[in-house]
PDB file of N, CA and C in Angstrom:
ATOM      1  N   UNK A   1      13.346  74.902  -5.630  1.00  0.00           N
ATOM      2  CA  UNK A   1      12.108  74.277  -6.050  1.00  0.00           C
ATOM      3  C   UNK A   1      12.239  73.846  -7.512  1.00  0.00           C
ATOM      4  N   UNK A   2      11.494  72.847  -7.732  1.00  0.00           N
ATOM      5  CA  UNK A   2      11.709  72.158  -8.820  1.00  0.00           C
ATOM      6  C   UNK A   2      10.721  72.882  -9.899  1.00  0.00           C
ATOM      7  N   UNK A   3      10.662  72.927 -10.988  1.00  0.00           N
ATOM      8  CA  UNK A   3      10.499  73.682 -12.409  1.00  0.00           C
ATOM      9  C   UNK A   3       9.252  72.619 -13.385  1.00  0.00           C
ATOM     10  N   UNK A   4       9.045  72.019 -13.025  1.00  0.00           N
ATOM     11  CA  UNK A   4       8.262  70.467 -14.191  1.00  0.00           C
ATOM     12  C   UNK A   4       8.066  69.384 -13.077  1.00  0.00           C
ATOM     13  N   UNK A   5       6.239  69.249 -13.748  1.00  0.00           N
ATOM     14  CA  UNK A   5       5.643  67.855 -13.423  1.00  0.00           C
ATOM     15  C   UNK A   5       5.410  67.438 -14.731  1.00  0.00           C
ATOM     16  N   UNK A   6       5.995  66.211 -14.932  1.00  0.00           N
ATOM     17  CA  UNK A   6       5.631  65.105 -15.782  1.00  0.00           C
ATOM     18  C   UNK A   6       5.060  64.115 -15.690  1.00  0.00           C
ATOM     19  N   UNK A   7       3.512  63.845 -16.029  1.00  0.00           N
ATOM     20  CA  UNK A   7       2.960  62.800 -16.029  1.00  0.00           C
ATOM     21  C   UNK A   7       3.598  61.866 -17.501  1.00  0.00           C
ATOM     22  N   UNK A   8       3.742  60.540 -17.211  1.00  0.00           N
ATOM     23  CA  UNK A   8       4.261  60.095 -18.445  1.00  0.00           C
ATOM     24  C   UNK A   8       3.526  58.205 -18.523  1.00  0.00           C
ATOM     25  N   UNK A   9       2.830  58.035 -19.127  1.00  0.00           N
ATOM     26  CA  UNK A   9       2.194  56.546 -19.140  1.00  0.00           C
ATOM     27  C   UNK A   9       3.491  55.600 -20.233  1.00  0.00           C
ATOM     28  N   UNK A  10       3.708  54.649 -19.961  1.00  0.00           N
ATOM     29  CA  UNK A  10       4.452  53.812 -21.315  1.00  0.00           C
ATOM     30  C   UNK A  10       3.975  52.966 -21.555  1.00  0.00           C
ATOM     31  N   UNK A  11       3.709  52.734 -23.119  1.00  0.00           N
ATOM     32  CA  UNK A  11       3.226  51.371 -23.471  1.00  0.00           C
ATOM     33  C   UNK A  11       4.200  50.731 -24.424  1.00  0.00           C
ATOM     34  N   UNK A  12       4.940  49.978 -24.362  1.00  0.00           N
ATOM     35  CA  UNK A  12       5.593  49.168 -24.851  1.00  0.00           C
ATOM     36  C   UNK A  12       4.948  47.969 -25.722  1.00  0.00           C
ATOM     37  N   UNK A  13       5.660  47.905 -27.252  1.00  0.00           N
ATOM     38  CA  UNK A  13       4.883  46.789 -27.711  1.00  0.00           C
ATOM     39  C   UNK A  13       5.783  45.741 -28.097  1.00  0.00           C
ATOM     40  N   UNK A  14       5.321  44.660 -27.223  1.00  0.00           N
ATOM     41  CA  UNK A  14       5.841  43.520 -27.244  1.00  0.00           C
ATOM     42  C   UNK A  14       6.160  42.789 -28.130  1.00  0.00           C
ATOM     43  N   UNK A  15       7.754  41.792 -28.154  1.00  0.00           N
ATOM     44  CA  UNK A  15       7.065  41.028 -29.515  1.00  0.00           C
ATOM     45  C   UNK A  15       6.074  40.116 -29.877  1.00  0.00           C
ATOM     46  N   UNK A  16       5.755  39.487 -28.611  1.00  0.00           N
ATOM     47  CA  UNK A  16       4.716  38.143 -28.591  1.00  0.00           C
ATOM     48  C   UNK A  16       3.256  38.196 -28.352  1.00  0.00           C
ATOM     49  N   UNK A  17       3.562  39.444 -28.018  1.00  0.00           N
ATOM     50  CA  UNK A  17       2.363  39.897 -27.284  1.00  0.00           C
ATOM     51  C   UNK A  17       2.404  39.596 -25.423  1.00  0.00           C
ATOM     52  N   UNK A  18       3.500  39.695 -25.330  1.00  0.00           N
ATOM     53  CA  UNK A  18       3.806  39.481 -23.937  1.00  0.00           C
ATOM     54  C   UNK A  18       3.521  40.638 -22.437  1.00  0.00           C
ATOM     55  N   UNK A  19       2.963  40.171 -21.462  1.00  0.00           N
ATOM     56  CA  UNK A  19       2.389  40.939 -20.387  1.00  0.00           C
ATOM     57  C   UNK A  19       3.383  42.362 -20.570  1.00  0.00           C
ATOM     58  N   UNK A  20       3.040  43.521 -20.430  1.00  0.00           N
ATOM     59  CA  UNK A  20       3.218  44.838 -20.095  1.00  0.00           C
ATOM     60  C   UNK A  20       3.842  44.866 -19.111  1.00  0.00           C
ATOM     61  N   UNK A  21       3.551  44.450 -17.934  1.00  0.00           N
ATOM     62  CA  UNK A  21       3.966  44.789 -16.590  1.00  0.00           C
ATOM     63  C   UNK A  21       5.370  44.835 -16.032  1.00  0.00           C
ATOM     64  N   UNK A  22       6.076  43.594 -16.314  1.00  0.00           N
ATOM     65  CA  UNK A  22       7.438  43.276 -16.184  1.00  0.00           C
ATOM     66  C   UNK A  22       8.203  45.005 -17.104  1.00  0.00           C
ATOM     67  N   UNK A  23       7.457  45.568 -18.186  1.00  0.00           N
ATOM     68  CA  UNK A  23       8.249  46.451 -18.460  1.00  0.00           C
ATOM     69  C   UNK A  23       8.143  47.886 -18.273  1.00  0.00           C
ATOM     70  N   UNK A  24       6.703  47.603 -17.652  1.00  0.00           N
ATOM     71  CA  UNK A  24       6.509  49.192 -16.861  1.00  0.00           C
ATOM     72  C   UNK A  24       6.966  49.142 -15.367  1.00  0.00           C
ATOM     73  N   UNK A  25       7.269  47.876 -14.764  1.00  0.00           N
ATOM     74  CA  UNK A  25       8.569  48.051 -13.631  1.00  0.00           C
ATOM     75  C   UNK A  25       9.616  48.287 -13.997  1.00  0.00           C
ATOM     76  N   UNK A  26       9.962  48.126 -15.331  1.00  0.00           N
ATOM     77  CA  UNK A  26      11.474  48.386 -15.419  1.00  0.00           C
ATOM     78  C   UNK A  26      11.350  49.969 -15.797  1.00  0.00           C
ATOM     79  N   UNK A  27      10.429  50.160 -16.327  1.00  0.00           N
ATOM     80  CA  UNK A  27      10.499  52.134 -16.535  1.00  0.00           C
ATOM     81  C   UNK A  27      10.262  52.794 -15.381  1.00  0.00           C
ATOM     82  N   UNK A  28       9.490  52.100 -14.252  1.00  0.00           N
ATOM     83  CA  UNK A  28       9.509  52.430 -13.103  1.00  0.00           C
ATOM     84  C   UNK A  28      10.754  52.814 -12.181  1.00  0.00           C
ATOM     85  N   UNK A  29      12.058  51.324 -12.600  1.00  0.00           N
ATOM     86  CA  UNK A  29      12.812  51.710 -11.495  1.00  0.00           C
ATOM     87  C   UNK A  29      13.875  52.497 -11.890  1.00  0.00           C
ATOM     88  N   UNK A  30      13.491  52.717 -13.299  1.00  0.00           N
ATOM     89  CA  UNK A  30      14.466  53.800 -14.368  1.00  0.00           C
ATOM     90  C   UNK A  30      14.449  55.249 -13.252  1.00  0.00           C
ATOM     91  N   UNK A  31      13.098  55.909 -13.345  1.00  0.00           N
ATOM     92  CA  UNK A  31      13.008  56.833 -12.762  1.00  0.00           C
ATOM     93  C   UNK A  31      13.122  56.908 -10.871  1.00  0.00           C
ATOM     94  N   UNK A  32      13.218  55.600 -10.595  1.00  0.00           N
ATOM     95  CA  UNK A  32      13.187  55.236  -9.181  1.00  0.00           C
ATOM     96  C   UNK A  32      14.937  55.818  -8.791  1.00  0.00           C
ATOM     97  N   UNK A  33      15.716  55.181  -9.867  1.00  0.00           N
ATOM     98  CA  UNK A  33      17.645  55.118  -9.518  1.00  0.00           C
ATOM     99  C   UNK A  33      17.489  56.841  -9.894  1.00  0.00           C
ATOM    100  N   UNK A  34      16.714  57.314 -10.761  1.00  0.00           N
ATOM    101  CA  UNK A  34      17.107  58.937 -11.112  1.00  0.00           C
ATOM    102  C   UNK A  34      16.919  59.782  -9.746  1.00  0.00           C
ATOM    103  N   UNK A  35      16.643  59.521  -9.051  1.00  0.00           N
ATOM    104  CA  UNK A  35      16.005  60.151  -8.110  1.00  0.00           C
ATOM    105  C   UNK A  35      15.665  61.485  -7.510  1.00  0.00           C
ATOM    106  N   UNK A  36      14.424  61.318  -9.115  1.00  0.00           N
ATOM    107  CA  UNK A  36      13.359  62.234  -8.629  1.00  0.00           C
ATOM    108  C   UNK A  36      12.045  61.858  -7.627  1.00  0.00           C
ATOM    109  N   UNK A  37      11.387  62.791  -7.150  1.00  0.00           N
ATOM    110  CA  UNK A  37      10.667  62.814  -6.623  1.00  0.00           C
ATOM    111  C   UNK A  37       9.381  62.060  -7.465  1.00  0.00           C
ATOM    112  N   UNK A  38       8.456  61.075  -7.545  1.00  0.00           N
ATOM    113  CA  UNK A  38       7.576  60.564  -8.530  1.00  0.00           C
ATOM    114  C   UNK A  38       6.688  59.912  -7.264  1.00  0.00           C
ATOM    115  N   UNK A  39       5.364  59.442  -8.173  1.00  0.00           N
ATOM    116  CA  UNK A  39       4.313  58.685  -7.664  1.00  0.00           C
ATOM    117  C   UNK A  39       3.736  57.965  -8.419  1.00  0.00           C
ATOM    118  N   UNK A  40       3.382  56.976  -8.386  1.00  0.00           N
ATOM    119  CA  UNK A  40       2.744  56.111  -9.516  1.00  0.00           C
ATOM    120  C   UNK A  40       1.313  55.988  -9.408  1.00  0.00           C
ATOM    121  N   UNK A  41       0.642  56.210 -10.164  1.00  0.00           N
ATOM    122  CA  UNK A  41      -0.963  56.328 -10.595  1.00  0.00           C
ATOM    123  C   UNK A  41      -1.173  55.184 -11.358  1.00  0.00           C
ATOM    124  N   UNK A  42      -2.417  54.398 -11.715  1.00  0.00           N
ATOM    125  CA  UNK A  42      -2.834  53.341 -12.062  1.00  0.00           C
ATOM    126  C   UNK A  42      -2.626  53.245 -13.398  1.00  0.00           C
ATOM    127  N   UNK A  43      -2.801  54.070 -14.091  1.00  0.00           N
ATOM    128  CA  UNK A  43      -2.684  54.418 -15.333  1.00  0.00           C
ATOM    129  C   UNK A  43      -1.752  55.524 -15.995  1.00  0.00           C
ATOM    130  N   UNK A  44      -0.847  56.026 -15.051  1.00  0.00           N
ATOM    131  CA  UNK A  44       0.399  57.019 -15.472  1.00  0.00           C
ATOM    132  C   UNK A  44       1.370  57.443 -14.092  1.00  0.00           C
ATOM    133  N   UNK A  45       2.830  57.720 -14.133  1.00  0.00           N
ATOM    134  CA  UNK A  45       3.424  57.646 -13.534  1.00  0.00           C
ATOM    135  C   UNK A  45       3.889  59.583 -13.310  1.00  0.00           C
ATOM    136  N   UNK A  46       3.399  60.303 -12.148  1.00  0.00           N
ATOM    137  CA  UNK A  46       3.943  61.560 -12.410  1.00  0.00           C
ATOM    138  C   UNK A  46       5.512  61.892 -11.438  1.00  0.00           C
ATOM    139  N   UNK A  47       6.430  62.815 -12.243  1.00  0.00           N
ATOM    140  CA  UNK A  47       7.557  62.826 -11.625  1.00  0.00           C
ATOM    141  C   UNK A  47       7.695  64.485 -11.305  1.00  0.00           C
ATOM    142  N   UNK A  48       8.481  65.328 -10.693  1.00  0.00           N
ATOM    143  CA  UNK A  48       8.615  66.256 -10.465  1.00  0.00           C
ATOM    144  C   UNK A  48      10.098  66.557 -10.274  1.00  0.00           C
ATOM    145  N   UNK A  49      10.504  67.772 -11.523  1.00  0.00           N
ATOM    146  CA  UNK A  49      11.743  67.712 -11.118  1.00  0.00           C
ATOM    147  C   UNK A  49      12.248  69.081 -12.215  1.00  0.00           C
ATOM    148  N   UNK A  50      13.846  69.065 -12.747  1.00  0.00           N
ATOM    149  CA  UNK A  50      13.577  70.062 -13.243  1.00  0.00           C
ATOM    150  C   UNK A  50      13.619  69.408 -15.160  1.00  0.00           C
ATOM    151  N   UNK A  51      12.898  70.055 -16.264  1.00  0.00           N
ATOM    152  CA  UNK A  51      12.765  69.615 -17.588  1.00  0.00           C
ATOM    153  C   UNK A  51      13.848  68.868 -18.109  1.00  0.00           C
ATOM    154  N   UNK A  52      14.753  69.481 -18.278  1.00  0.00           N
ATOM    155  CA  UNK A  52      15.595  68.438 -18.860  1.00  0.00           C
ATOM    156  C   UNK A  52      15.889  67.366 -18.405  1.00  0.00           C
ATOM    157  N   UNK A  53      15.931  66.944 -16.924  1.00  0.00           N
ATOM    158  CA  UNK A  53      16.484  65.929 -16.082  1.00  0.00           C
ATOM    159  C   UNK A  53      14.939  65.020 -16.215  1.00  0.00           C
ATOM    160  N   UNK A  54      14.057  65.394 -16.240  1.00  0.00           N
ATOM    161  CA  UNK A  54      12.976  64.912 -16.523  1.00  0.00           C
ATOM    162  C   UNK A  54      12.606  64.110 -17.829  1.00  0.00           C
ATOM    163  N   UNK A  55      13.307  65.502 -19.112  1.00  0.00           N
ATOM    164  CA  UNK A  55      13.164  64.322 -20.819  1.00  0.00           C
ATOM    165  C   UNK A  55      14.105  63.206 -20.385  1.00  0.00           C
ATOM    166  N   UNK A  56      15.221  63.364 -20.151  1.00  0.00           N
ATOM    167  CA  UNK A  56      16.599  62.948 -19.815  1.00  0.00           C
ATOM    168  C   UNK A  56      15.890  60.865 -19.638  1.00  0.00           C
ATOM    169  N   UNK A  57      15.322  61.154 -18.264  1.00  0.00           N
ATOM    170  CA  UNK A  57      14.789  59.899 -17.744  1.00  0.00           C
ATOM    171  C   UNK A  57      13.476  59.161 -18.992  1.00  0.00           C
ATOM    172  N   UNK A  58      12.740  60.399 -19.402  1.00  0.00           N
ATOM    173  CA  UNK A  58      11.878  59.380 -20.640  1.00  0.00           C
ATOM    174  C   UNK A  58      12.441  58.818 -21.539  1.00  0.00           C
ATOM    175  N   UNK A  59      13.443  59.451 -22.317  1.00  0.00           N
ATOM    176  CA  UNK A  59      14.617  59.094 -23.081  1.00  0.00           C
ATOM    177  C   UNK A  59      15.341  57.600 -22.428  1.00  0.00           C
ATOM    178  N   UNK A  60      15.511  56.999 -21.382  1.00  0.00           N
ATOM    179  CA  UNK A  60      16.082  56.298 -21.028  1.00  0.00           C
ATOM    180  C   UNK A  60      14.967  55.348 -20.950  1.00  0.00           C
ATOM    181  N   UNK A  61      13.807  56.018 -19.827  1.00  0.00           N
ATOM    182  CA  UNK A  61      13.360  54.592 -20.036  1.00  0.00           C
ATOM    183  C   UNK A  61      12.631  54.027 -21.749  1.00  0.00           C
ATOM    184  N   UNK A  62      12.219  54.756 -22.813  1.00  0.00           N
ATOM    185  CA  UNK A  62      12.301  53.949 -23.655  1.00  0.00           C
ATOM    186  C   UNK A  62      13.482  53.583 -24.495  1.00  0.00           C
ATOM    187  N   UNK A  63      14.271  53.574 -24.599  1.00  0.00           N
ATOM    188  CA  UNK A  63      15.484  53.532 -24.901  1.00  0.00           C
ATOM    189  C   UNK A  63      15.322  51.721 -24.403  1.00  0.00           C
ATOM    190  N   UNK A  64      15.488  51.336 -22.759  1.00  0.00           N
ATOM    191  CA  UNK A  64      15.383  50.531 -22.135  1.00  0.00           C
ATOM    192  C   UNK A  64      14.105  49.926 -22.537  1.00  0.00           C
ATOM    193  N   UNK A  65      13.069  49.824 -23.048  1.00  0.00           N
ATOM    194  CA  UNK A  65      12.036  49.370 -23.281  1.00  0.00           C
ATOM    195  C   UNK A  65      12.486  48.573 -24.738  1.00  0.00           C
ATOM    196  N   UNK A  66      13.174  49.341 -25.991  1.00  0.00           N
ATOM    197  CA  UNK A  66      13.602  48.633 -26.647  1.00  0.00           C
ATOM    198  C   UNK A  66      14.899  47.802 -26.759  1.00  0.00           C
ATOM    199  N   UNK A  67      15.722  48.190 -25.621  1.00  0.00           N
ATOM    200  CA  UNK A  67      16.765  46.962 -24.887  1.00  0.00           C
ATOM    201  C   UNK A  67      16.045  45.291 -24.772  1.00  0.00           C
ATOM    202  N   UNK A  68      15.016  45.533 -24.231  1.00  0.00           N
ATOM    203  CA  UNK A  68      14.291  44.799 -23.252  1.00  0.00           C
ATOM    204  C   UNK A  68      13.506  44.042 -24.506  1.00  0.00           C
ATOM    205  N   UNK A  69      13.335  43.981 -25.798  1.00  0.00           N
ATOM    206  CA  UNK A  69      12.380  43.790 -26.929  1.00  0.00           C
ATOM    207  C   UNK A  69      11.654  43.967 -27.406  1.00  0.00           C
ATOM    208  N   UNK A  70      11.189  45.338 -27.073  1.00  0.00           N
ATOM    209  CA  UNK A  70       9.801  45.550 -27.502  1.00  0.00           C
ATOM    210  C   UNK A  70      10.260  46.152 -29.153  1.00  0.00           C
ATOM    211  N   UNK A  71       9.454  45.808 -29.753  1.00  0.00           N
ATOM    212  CA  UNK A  71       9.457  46.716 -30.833  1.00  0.00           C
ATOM    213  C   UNK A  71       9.875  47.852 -31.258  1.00  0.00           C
ATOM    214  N   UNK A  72       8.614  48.733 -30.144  1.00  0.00           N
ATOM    215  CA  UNK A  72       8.410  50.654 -30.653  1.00  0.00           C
ATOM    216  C   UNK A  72       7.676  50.732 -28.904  1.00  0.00           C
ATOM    217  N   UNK A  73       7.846  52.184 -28.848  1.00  0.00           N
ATOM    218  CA  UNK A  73       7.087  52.374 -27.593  1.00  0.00           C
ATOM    219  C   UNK A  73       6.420  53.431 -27.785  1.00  0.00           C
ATOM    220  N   UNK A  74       5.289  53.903 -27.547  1.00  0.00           N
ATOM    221  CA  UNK A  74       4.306  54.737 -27.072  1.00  0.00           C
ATOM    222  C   UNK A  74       4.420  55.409 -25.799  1.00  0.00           C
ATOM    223  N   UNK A  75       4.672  56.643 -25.750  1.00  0.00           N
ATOM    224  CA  UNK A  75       5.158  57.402 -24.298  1.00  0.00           C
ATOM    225  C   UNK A  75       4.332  58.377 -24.642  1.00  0.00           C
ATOM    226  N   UNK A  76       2.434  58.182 -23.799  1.00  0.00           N
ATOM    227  CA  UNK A  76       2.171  59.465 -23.268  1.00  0.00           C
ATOM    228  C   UNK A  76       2.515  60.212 -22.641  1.00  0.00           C
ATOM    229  N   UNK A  77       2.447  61.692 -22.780  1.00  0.00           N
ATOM    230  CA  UNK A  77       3.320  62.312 -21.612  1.00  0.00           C
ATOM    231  C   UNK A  77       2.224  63.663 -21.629  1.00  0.00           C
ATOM    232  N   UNK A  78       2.138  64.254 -20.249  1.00  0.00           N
ATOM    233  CA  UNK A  78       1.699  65.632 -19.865  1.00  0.00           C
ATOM    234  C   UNK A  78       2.863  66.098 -19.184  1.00  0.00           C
ATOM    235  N   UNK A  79       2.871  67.741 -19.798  1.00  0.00           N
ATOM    236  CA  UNK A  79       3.764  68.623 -18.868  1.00  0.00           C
ATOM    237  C   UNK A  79       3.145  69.911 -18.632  1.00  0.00           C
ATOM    238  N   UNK A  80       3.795  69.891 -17.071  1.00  0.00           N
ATOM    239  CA  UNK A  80       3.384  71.074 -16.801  1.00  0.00           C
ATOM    240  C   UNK A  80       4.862  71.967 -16.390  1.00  0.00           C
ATOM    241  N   UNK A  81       5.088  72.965 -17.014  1.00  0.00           N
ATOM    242  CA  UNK A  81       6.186  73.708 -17.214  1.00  0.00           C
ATOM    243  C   UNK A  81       6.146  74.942 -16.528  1.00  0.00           C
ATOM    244  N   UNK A  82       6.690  75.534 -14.836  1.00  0.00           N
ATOM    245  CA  UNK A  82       6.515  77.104 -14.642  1.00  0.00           C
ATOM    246  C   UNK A  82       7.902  76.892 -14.010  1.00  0.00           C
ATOM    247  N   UNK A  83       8.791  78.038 -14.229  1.00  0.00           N
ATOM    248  CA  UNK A  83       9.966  78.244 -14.297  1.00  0.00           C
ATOM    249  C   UNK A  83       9.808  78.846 -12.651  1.00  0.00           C
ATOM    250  N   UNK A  84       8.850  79.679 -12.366  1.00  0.00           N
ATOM    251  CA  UNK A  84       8.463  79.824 -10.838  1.00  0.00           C
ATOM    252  C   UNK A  84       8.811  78.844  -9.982  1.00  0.00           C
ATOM    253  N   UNK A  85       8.742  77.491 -10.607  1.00  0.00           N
ATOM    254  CA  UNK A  85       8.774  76.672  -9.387  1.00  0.00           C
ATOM    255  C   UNK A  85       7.347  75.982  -9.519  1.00  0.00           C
ATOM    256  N   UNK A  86       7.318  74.404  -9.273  1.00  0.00           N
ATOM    257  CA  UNK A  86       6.012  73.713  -8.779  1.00  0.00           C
ATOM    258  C   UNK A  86       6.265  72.332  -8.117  1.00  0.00           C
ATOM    259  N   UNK A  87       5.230  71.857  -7.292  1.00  0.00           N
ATOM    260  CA  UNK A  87       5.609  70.493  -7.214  1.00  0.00           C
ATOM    261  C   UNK A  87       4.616  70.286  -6.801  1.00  0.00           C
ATOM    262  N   UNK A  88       4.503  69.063  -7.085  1.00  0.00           N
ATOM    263  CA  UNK A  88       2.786  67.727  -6.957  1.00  0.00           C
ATOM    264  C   UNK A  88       2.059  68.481  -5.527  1.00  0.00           C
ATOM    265  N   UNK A  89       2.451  68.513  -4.649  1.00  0.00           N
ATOM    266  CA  UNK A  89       2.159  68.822  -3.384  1.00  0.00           C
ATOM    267  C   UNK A  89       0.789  69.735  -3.916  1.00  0.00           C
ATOM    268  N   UNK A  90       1.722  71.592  -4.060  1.00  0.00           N
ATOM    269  CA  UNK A  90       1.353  72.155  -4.593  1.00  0.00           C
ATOM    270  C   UNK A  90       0.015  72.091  -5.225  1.00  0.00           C
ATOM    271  N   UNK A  91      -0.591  70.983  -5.881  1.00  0.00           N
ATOM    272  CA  UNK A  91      -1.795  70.835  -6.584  1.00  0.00           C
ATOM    273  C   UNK A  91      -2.518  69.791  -6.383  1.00  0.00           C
ATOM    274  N   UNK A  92      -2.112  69.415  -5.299  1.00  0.00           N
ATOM    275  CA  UNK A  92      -2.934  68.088  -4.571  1.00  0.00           C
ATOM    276  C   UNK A  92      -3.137  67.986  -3.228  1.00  0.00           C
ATOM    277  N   UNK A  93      -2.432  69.373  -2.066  1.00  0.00           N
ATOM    278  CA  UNK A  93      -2.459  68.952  -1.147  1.00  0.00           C
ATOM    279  C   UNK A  93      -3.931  69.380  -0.761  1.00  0.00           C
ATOM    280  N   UNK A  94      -4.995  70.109  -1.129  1.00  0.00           N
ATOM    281  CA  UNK A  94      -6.156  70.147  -0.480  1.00  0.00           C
ATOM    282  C   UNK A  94      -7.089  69.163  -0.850  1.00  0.00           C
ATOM    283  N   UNK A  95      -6.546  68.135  -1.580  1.00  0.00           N
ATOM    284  CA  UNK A  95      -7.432  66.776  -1.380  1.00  0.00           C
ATOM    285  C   UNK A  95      -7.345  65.543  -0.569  1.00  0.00           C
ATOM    286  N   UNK A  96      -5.434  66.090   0.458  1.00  0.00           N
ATOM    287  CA  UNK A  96      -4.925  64.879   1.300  1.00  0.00           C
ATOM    288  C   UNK A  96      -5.512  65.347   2.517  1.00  0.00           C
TER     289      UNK A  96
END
């Protein structure tokens, strides 16, 4: 069982002021090739997996955000950390 849920939002700032979107798919399919377990929420992307393999992928995708031109990036992030073991399921399945 996996160790860390990471909710993580990115905002990337453009140079032109150019649409967001094109680069929160690309942080998307960052964590898509890592392949962890994730879900995407309207406003933040949560992944489940174990911590380091988890910074590992935020680290990349902004890394890739300033590949891509942005300036600077803004990476909200929530963690939830139990060495017990957790996963999304776990804290959502009595609302499916």
């Amino acid at each position: 069982m996996t160790n860390a849920l990471i909710s993580i939002q990115i905002i990337p700032k453009t140079k032109n002021g150019e649409d967001v979107i094109p680069y929160v798919d690309e942080a998307i399919k960052i964590i898509a090739e890592a392949g962890v377990k994730y879900e995407v929420h309207p406003l933040e992307t949560t992944m489940e997996g174990e911590l380091p393999q988890l910074f590992t992928i935020i680290t990349k995708m902004n890394e890739r955000m300033i590949e891509m031109g942005s300036r600077n990036v803004i990476s909200q992030v929530k963690i939830l950390y139990q060495p017990t073991g957790i996963a999304m399921d776990d804290l959502t399945e009595k609302y499916r």
